[in-house]
Protein backbone atom coordinates (compact mmCIF):
# COMPACT_ATOMS: atom_id res chain seq x y z
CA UNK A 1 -45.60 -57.08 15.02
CA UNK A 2 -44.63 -59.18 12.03
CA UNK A 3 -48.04 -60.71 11.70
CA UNK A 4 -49.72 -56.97 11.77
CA UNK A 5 -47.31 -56.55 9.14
CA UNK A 6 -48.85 -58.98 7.10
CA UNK A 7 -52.42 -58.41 7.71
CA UNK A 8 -51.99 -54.62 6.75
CA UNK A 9 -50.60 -55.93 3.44
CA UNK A 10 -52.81 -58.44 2.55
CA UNK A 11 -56.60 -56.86 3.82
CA UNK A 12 -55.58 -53.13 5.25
CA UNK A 13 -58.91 -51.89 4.40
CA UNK A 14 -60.27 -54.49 7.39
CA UNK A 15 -57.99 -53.06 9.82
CA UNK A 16 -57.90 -49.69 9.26
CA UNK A 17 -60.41 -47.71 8.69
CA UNK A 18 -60.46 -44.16 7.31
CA UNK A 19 -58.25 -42.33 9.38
CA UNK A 20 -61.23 -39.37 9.44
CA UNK A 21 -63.04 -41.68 11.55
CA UNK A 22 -60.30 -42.46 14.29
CA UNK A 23 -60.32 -40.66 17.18
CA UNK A 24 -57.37 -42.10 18.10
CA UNK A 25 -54.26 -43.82 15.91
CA UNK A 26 -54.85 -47.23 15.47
CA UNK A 27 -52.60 -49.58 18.41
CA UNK A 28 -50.46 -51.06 15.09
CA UNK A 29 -49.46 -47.80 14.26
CA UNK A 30 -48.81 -46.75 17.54
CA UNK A 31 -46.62 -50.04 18.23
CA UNK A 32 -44.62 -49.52 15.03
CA UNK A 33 -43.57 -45.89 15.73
CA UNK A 34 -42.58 -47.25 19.44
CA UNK A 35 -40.18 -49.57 18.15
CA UNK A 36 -37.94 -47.16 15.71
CA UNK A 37 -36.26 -46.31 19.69
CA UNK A 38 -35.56 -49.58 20.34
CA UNK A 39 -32.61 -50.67 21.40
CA UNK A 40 -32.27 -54.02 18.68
CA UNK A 41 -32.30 -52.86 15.40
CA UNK A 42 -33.85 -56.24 14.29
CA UNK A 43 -37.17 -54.67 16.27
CA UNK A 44 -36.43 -51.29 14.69
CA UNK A 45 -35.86 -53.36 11.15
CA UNK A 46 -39.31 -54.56 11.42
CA UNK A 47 -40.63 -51.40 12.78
CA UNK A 48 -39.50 -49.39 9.39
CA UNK A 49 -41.20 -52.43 7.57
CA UNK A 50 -44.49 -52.01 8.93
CA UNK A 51 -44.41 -48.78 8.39
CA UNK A 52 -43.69 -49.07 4.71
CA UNK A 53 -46.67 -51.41 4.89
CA UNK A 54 -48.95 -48.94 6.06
CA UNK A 55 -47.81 -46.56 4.20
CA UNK A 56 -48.67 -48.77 1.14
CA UNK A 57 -52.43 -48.71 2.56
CA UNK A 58 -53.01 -45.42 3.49
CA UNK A 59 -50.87 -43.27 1.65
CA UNK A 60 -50.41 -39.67 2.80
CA UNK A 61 -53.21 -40.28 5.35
CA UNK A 62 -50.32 -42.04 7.55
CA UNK A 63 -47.90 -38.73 7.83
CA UNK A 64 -49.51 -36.81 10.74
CA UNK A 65 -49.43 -39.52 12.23
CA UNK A 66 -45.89 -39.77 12.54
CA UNK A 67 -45.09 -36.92 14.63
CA UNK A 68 -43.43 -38.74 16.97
CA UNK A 69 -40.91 -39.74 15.27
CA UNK A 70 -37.41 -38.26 14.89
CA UNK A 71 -36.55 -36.29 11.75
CA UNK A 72 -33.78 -38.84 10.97
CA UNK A 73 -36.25 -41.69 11.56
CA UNK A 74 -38.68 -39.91 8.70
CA UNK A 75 -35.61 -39.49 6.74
CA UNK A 76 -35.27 -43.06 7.25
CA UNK A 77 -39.17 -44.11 6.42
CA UNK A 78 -39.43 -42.02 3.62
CA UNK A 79 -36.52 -43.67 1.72
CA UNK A 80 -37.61 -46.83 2.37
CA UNK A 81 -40.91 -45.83 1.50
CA UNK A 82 -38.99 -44.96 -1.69
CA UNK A 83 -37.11 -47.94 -2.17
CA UNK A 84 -40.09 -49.80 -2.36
CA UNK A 85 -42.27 -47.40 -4.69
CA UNK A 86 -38.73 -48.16 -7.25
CA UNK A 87 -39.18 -51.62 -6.60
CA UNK A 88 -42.43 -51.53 -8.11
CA UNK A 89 -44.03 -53.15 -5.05
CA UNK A 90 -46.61 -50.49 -4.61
């Protein structure tokens, strides 16, 4: 999962296409929002992390693609999401 991580940051546009043309989520994105009902929160830790890093690549695109998850665990994202943006890391 870490290593997705990584590759979304550094060359998303390789992995992910526009999200138009997917049929289906992508299985990164579909791993990450599995693991915020883990039972570790270290896997849960890294889950919220990759999906900050996707976020970072697609934007917007990525929230209907989070239906899924729980209302707290968008609470959750989103202020990561926002800790970031105020980190400047965007």
């Amino acid at each position: 999962m870490l290593i997705a991580t990584n590759e979304v940051s550094r060359n998303g546009e390789d992995i992910f296409p526009p999200l138009a043309a997917l049929m289906e989520p992508h299985p990164v994105l579909v791993q990450c929002c599995r693991v915020f009902s883990h039972n570790e929160s270290a896997v849960r830790k890294v889950g919220v992390f990759c999906m900050v890093s996707l976020h970072t690549v697609m934007g917007e695109e990525l929230k209907p693609h989070l239906s899924k998850l729980s209302i707290s665990q968008m609470k959750l994202l989103d202020l990561y999401i926002k800790k970031q943006a105020a980190n400047g890391h965007l």
